[in-house]
Protein backbone atom coordinates (compact mmCIF):
# COMPACT_ATOMS: atom_id res chain seq x y z
CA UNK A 1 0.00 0.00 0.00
CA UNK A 2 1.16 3.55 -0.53
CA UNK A 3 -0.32 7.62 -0.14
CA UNK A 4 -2.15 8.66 -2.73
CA UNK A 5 -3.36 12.20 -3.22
CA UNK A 6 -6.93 12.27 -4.19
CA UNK A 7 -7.86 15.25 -6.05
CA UNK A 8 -11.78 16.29 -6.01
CA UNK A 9 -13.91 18.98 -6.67
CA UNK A 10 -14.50 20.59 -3.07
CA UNK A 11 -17.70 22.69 -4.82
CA UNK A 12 -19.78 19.48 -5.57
CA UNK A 13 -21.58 17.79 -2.76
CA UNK A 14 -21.14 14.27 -3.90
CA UNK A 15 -17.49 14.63 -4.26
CA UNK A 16 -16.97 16.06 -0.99
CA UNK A 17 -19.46 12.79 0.05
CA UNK A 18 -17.50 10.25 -1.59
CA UNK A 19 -14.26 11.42 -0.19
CA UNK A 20 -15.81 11.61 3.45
CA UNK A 21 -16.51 8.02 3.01
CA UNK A 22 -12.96 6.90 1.42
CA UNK A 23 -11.48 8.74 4.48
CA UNK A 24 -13.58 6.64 6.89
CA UNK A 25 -12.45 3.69 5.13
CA UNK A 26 -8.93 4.53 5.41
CA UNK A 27 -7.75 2.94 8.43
CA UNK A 28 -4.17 3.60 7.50
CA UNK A 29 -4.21 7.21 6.41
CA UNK A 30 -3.07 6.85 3.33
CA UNK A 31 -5.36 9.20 1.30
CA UNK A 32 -4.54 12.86 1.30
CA UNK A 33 -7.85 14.80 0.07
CA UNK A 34 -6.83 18.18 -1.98
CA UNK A 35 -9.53 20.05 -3.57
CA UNK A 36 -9.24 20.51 -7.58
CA UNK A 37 -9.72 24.46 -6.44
CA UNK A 38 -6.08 24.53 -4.60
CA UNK A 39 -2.69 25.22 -5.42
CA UNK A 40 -1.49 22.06 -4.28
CA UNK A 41 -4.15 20.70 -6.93
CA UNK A 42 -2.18 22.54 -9.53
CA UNK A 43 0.84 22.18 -9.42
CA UNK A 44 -0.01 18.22 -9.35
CA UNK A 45 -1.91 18.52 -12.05
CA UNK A 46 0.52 20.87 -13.79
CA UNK A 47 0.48 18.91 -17.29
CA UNK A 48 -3.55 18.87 -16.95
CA UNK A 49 -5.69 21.16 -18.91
CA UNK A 50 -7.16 23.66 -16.69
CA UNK A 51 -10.81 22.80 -17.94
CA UNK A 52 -9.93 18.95 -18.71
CA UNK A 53 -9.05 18.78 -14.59
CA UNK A 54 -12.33 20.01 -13.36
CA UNK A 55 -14.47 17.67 -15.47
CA UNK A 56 -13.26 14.34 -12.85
CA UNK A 57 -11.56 13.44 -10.06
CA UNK A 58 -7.79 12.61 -10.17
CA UNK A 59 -5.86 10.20 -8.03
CA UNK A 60 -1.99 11.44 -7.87
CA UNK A 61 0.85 8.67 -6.80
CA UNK A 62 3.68 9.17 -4.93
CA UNK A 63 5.61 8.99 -8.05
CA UNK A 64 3.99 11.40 -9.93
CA UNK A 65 1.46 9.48 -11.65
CA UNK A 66 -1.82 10.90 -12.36
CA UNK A 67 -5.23 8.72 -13.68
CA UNK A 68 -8.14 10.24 -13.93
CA UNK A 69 -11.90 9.31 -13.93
CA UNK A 70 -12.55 5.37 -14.06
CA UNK A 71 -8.70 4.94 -14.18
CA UNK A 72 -8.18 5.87 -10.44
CA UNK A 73 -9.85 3.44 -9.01
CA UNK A 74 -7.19 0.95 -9.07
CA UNK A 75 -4.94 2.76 -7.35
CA UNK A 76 -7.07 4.64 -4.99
CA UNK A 77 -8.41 1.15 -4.04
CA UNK A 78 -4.89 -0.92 -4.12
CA UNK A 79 -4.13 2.03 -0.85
CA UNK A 80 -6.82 0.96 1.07
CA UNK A 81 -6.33 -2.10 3.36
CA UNK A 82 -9.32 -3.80 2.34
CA UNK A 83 -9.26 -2.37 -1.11
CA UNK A 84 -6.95 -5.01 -2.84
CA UNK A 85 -9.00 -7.57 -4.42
CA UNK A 86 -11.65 -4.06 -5.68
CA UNK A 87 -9.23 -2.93 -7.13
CA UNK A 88 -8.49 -6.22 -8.96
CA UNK A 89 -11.71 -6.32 -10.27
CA UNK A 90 -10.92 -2.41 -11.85
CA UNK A 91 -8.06 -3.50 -13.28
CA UNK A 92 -9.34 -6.58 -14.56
CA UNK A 93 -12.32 -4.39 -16.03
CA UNK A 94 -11.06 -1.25 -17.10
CA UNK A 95 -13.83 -0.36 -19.72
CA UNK A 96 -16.39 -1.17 -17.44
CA UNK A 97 -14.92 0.98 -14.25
CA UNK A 98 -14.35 3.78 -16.86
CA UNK A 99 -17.88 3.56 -17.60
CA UNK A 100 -19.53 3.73 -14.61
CA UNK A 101 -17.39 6.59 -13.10
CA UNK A 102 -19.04 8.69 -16.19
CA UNK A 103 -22.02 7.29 -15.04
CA UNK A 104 -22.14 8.66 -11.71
CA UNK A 105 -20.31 11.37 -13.24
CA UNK A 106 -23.62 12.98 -15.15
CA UNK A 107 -25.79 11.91 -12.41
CA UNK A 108 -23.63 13.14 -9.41
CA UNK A 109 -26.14 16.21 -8.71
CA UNK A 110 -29.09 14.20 -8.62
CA UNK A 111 -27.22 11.72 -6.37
CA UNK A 112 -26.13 14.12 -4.15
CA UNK A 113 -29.73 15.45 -3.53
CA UNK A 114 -30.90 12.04 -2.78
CA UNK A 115 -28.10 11.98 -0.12
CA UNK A 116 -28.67 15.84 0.94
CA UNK A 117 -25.66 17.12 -0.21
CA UNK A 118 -25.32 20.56 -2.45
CA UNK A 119 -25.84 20.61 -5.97
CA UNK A 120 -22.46 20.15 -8.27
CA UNK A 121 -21.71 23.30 -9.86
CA UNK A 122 -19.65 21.81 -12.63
CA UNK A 123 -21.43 20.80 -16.31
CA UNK A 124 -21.69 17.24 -16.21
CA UNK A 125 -22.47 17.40 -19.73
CA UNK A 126 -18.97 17.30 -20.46
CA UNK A 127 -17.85 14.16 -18.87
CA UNK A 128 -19.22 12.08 -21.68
């Protein structure tokens, strides 16, 4: 297991959701949250567009590495204790992970009202 930096959009309700949940699952503290909105977020994401980086989440290894959308799961998983054989089936199933990360992707602001969380403010339109 190693840190990853996971990179989310601290204006959207389900993101800030989602990552309240991978923190509680992250017994070891491996997962350093940074909002897309930061800095930190861009120098990271230095050879990211600036409109390409707000349309999805970004995991960010300790060497440098970035995947984005569907793609982070396998390493955002593989740093969680329990996350191992999840991130198996990611790997194993890249087309399919991609797909439903775009998925919840254009449905994140209804999915955030059914959990009570504030709209996203970002066009999901574009994460097609």
């Amino acid at each position: 297991m190693s840190e990853v930096n996971l990179l989310y959009d601290e204006d959207c309700g389900f993101c800030r959701w989602s990552v309240d949940k991978v923190l509680r699952l992250d017994a070891d503290r491996l997962v350093r949250p940074i909002a897309l909105q930061s800095e930190e977020a861009r120098a990271l994401l230095h050879d990211v567009d600036p409109e390409t980086r707000m349309l999805s989440a970004h995991v960010v290894t300790e060497d440098g590495h970035v995947y984005s959308g569907g793609a982070l799961a396998d390493p955002l998983f593989r740093s969680l204790r329990w996350g191992k054989p999840v991130a198996a089936v990611t790997r194993a199933l890249p087309g399919t992970t991609d797909r439903v990360y775009r998925l919840i992707a254009r449905n994140r602001f209804r999915i955030g009202a059914w959990l009570g969380q504030d709209a996203c403010g970002v066009d999901v339109r574009h994460t097609d």
